[in-house]
N, C-alpha and C. Protein backbone atom coordinates (compact mmCIF):
# COMPACT_ATOMS: atom_id res chain seq x y z
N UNK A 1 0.83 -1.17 0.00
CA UNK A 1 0.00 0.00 0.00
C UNK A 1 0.88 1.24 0.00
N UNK A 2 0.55 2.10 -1.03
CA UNK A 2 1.57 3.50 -0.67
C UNK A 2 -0.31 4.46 -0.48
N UNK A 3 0.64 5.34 0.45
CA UNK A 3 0.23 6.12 0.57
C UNK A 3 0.75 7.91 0.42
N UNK A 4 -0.28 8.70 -0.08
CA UNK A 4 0.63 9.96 -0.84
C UNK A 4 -0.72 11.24 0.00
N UNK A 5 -0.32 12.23 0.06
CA UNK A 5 -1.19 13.65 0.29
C UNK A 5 -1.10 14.74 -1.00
N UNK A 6 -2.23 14.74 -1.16
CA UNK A 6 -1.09 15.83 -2.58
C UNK A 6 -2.51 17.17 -2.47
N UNK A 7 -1.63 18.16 -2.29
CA UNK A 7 -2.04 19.06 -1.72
C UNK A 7 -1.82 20.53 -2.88
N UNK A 8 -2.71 21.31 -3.30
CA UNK A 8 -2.82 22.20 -4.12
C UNK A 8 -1.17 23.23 -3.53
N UNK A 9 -0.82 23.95 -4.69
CA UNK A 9 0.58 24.73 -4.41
C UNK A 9 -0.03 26.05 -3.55
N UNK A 10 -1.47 26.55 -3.58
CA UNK A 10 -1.64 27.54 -2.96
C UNK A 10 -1.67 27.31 -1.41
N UNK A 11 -2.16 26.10 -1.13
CA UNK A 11 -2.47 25.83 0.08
C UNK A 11 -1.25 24.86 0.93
N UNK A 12 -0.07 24.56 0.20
CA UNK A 12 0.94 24.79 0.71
C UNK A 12 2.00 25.72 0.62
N UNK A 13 1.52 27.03 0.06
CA UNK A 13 2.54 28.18 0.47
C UNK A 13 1.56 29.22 1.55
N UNK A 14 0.57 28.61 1.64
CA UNK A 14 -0.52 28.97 2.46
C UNK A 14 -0.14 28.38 4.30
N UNK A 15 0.43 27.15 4.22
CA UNK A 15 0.33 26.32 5.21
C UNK A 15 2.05 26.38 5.90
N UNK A 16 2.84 27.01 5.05
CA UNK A 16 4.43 27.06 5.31
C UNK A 16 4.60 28.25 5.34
N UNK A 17 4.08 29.20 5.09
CA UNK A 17 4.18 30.55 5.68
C UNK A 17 4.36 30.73 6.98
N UNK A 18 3.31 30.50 7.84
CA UNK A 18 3.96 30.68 9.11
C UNK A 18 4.92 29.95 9.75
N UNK A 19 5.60 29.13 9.49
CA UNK A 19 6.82 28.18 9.64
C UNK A 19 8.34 29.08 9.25
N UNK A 20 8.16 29.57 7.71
CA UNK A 20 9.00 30.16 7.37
C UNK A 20 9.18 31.57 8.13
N UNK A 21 8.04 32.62 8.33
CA UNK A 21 7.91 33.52 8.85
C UNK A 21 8.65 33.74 10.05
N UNK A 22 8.17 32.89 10.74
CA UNK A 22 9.30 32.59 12.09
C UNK A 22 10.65 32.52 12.29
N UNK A 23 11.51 33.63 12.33
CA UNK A 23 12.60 34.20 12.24
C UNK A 23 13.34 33.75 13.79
N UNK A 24 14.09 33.00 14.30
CA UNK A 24 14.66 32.50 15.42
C UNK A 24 15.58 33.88 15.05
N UNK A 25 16.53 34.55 16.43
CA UNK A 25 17.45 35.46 16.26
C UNK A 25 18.56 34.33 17.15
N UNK A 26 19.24 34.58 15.99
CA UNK A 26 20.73 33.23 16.70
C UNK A 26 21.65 34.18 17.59
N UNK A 27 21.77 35.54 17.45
CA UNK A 27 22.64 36.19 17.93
C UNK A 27 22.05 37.15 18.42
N UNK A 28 22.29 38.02 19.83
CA UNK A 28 21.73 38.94 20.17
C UNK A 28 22.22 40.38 19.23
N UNK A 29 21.06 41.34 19.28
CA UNK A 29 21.29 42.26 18.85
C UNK A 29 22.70 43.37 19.47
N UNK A 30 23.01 43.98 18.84
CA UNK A 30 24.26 44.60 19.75
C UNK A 30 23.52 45.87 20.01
N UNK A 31 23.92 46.19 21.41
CA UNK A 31 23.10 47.63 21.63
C UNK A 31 24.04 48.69 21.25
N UNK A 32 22.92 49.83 21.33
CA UNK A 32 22.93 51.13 20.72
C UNK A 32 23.98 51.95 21.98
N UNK A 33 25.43 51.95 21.00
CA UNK A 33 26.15 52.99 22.19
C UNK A 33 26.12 54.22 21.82
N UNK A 34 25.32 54.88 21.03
CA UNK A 34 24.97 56.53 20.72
C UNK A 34 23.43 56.69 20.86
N UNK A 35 23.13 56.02 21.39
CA UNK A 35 21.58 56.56 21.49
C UNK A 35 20.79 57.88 21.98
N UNK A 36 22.23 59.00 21.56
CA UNK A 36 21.26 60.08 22.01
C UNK A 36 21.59 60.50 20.74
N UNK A 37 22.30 60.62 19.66
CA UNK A 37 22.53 60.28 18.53
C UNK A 37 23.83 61.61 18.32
N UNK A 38 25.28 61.62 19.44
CA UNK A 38 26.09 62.40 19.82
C UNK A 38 26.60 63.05 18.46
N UNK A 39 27.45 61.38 18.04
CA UNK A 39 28.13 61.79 16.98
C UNK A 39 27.90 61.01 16.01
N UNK A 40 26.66 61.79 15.36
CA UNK A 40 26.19 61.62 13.70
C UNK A 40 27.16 61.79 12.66
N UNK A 41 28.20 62.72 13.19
CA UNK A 41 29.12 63.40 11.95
C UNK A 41 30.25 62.00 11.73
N UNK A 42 30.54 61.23 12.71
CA UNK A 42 31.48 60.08 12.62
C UNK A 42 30.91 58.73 11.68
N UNK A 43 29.57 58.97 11.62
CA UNK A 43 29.21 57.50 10.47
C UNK A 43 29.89 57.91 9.55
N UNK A 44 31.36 57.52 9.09
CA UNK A 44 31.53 57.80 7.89
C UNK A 44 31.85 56.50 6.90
N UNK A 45 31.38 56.37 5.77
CA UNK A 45 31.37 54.92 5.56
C UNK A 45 32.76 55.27 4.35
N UNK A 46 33.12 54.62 2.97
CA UNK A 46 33.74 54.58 2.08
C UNK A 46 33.17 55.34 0.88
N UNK A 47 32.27 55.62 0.84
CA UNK A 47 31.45 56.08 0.25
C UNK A 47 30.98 57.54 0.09
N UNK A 48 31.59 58.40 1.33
CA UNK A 48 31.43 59.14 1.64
C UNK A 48 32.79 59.58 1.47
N UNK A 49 34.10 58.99 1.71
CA UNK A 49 35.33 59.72 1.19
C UNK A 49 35.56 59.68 -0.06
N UNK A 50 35.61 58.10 -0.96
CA UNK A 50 35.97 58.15 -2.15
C UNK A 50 34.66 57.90 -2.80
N UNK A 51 34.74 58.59 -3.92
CA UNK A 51 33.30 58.48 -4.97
C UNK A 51 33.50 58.66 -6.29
N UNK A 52 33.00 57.60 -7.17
CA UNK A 52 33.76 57.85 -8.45
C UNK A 52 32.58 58.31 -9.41
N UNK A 53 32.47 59.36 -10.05
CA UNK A 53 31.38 59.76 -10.80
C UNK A 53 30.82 58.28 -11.80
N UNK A 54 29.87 58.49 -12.76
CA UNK A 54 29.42 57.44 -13.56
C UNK A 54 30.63 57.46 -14.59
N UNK A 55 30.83 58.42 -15.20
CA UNK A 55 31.61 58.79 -16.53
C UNK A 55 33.46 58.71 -16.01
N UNK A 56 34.17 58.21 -14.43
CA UNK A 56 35.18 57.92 -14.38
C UNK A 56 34.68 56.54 -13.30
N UNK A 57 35.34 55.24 -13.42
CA UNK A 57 35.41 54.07 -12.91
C UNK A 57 36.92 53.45 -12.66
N UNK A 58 36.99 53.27 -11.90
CA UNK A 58 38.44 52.10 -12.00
C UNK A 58 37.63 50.70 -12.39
N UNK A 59 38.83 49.63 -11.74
CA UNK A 59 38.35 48.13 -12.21
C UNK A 59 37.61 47.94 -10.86
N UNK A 60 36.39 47.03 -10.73
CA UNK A 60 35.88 46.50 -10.07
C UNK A 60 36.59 45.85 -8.72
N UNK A 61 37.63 45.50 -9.48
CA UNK A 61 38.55 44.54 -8.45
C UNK A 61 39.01 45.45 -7.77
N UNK A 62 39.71 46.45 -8.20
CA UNK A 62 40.41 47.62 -7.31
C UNK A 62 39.69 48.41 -6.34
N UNK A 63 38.55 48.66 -7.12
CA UNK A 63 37.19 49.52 -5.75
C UNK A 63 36.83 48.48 -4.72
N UNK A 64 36.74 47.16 -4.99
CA UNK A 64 36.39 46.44 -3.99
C UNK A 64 37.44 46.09 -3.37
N UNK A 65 38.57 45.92 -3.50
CA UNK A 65 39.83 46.25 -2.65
C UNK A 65 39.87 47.38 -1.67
N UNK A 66 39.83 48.21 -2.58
CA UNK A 66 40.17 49.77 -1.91
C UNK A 66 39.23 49.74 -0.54
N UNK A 67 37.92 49.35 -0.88
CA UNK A 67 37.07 49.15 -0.28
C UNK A 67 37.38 48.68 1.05
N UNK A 68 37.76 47.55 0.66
CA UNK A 68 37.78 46.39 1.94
C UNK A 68 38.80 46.42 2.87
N UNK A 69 39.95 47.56 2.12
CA UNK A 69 41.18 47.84 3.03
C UNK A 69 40.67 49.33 3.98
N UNK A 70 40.06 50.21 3.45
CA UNK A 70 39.55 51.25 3.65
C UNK A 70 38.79 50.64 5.15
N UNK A 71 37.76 50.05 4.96
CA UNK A 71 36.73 49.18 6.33
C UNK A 71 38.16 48.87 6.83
N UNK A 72 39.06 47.82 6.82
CA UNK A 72 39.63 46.69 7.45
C UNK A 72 40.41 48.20 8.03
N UNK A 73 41.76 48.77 7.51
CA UNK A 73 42.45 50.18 8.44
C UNK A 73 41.40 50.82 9.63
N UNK A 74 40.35 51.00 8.97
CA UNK A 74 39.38 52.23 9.91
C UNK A 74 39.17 51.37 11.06
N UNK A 75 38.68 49.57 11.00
CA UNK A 75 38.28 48.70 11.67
C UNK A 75 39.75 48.50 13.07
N UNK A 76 40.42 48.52 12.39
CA UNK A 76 41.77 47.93 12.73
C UNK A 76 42.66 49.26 13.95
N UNK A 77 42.62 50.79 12.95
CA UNK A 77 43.22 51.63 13.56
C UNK A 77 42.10 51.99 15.08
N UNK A 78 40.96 51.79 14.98
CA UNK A 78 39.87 52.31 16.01
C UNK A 78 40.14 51.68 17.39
N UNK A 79 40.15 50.05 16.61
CA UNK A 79 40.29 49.18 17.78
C UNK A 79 41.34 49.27 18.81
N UNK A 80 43.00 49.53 18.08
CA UNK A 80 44.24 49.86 18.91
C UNK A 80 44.21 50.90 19.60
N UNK A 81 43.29 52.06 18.82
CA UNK A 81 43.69 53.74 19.66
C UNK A 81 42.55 53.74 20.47
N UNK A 82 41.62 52.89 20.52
CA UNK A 82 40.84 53.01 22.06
C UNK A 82 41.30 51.80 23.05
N UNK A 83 41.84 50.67 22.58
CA UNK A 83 42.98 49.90 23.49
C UNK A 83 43.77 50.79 24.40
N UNK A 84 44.14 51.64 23.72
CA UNK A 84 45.32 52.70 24.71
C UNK A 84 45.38 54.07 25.30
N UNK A 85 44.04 54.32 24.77
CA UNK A 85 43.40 55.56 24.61
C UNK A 85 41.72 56.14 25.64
N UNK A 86 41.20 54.68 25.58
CA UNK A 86 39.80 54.76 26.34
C UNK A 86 39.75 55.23 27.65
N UNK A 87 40.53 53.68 28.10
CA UNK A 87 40.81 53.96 29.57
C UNK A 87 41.35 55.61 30.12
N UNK A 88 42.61 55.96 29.48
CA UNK A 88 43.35 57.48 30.30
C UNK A 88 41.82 58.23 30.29
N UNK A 89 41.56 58.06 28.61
CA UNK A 89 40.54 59.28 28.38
C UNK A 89 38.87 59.29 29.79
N UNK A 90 38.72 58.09 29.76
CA UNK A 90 37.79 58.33 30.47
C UNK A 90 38.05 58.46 31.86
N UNK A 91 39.40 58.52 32.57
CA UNK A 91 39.44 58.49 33.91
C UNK A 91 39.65 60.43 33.97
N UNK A 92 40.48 60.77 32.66
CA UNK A 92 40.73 62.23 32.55
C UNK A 92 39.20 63.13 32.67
N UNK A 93 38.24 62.17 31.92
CA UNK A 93 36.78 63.02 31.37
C UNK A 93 36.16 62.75 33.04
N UNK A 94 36.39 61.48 34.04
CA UNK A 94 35.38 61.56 34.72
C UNK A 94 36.39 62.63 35.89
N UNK A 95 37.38 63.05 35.95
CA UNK A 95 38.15 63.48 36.70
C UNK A 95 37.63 65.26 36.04
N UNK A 96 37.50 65.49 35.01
CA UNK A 96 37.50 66.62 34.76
C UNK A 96 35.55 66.99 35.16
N UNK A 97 34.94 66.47 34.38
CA UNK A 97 33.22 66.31 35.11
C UNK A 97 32.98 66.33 36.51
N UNK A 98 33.87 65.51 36.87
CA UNK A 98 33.55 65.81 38.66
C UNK A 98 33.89 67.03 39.26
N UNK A 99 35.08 67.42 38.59
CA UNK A 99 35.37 68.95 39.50
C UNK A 99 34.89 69.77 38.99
N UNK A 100 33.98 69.29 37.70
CA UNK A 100 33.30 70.47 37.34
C UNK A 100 31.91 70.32 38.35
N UNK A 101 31.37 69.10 38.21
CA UNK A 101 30.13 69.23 39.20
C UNK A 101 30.14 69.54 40.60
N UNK A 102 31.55 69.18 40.88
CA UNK A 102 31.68 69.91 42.73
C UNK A 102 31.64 71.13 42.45
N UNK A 103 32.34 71.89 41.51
CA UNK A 103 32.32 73.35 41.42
C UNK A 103 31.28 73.70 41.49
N UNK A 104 30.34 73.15 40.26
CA UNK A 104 28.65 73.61 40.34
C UNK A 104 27.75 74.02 41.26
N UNK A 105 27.84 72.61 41.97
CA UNK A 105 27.10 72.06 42.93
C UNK A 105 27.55 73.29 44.41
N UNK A 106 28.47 73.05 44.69
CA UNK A 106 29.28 73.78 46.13
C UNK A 106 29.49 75.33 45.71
N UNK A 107 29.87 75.68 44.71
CA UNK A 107 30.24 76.69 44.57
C UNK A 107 29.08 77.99 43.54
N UNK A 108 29.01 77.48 42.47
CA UNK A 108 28.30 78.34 41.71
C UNK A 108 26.54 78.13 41.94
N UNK A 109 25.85 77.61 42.38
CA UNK A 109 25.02 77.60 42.71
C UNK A 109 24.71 77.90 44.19
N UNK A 110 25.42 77.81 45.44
CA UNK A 110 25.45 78.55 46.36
C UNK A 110 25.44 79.78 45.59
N UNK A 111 26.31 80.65 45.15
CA UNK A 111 26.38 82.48 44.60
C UNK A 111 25.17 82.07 43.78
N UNK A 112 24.62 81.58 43.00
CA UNK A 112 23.42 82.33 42.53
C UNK A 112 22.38 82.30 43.34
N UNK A 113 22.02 81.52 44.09
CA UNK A 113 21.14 81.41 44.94
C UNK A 113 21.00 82.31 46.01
N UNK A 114 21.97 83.08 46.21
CA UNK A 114 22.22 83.85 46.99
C UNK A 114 22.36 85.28 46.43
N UNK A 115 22.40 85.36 45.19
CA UNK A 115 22.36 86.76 44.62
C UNK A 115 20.57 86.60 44.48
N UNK A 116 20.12 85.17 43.81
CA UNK A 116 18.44 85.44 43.87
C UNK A 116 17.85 86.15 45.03
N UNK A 117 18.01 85.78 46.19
CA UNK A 117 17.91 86.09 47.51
C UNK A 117 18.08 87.47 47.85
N UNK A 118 18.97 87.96 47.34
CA UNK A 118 19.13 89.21 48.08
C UNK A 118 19.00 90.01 46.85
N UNK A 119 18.62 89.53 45.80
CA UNK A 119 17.77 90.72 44.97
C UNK A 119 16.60 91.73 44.76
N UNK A 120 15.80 91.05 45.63
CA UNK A 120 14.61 91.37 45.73
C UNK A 120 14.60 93.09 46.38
N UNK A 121 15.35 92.86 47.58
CA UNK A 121 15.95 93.92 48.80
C UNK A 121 16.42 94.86 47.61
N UNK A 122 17.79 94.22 46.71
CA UNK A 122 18.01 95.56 46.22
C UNK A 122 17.49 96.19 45.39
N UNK A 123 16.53 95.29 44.72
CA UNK A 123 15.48 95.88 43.72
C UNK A 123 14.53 97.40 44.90
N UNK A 124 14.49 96.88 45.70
CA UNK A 124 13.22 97.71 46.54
C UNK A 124 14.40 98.54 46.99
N UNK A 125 15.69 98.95 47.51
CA UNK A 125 16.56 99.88 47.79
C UNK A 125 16.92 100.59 46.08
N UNK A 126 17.06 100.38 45.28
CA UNK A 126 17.29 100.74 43.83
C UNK A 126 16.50 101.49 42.90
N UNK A 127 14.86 101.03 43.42
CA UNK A 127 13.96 101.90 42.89
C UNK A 127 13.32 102.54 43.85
N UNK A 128 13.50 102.72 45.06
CA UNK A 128 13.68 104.16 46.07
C UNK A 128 14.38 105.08 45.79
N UNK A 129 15.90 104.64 45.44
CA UNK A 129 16.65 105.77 45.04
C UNK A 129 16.45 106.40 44.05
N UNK A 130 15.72 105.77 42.53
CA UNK A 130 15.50 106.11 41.39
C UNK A 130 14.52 107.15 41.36
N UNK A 131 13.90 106.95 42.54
CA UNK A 131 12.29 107.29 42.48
C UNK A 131 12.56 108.33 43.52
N UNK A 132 13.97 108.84 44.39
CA UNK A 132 14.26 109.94 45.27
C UNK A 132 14.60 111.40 44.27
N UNK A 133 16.08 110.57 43.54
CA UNK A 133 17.23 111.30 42.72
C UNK A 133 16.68 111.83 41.64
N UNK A 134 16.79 110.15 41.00
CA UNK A 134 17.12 110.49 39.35
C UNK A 134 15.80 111.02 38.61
N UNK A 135 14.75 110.18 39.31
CA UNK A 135 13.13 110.56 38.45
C UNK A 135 13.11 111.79 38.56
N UNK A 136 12.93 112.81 40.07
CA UNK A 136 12.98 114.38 39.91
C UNK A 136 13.97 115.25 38.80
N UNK A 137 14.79 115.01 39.13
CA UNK A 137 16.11 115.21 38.33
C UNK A 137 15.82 115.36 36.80
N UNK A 138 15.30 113.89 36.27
CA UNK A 138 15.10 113.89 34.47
C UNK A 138 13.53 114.92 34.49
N UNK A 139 12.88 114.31 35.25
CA UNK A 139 11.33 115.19 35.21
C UNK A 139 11.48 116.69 35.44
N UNK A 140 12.30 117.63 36.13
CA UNK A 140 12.79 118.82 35.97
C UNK A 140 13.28 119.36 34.45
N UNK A 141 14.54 118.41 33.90
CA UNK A 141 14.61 118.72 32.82
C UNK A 141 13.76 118.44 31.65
N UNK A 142 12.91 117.63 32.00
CA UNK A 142 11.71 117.42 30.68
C UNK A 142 11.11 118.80 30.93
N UNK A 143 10.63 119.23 31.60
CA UNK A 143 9.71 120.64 31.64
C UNK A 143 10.18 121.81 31.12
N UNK A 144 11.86 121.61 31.66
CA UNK A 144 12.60 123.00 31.16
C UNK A 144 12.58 122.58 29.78
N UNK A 145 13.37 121.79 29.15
CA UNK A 145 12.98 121.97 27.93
C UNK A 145 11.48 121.15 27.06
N UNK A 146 10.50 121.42 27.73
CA UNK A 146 9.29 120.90 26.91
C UNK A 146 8.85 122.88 26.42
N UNK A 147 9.69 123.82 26.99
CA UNK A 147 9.05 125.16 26.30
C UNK A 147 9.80 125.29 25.10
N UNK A 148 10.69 124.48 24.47
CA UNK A 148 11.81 125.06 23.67
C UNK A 148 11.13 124.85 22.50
N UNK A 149 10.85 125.43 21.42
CA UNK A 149 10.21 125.44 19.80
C UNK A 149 11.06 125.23 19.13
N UNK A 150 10.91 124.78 18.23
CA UNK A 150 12.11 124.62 16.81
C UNK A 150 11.34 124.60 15.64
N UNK A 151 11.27 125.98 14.74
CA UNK A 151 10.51 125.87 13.59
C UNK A 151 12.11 126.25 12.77
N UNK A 152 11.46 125.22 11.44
CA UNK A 152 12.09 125.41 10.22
C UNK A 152 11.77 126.17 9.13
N UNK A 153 12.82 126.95 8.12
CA UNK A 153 12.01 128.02 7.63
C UNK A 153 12.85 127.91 6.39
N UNK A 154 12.80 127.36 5.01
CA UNK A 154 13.02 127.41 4.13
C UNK A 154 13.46 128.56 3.09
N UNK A 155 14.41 128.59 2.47
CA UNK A 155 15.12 129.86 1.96
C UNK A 155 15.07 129.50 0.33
């Protein structure tokens, strides 16, 4: 006895769709170390330095060389100069951030907080005086000269 299923082609690309669909991820995704999107100006790919119009080409072989040495240097030089480079830099950046935030913190925000504070006072001592001195003072001379005329007389 054989036995067979024979099944229309629609209704088995109908029936293996969701089989195929189902995408397993073998490798985790690598996360996002610019996610505030710092330095946009550094994506720089090969493409962006060398570019050969339509109407000049080299050989195929040579651009995809150029190519692949271009990635492999950029790949290669990045990896060594943050090998030797990361570490100082970030003990220098968190050394320099911190004394900037103690400064902040202890120092420059105490003085503003304290000029807020005692502004108010000199606002109300400042426009007493304005309003003793200087207002009489300009308002005297507006009057003296609000009599002065100036006609023009054509020749």
């Amino acid at each position: 006895m054989e036995t067979s299923v024979i099944m229309d082609e629609d209704e088995f690309n109908r029936s293996i769709e969701p089989i195929l669909g189902k995408k397993t991820n073998v490798y985790s995704e690598v996360p996002d170390r610019d996610p505030k999107d710092i330095n946009p100006h550094l994506k720089v790919g090969f493409e962006d330095i060398i570019a050969e119009p339509i109407s000049t080409h080299s050989f195929d072989r040579i651009w995809i060389g150029s190519h692949a040495v271009f990635e492999l240097v950029k790949y290669i030089f990045y990896r060594i100069l943050t090998t030797f480079l990361a570490i100082p830099m970030a003990f220098i950046a968190g050394i320099v951030f911190g004394i900037l935030s103690c400064i902040h913190i202890w120092v420059v925000m105490p003085v503003i907080q304290g000029c807020m504070m005692t502004l108010p006072s000199i606002h109300v001592i400042w426009t007493s005086l304005m309003d003793m001195f200087i207002g009489p003072f300009f308002y005297s001379i507006g009057r003296c000269l609000s009599s002065i005329n100036i006609k023009t007389v054509q020749n």
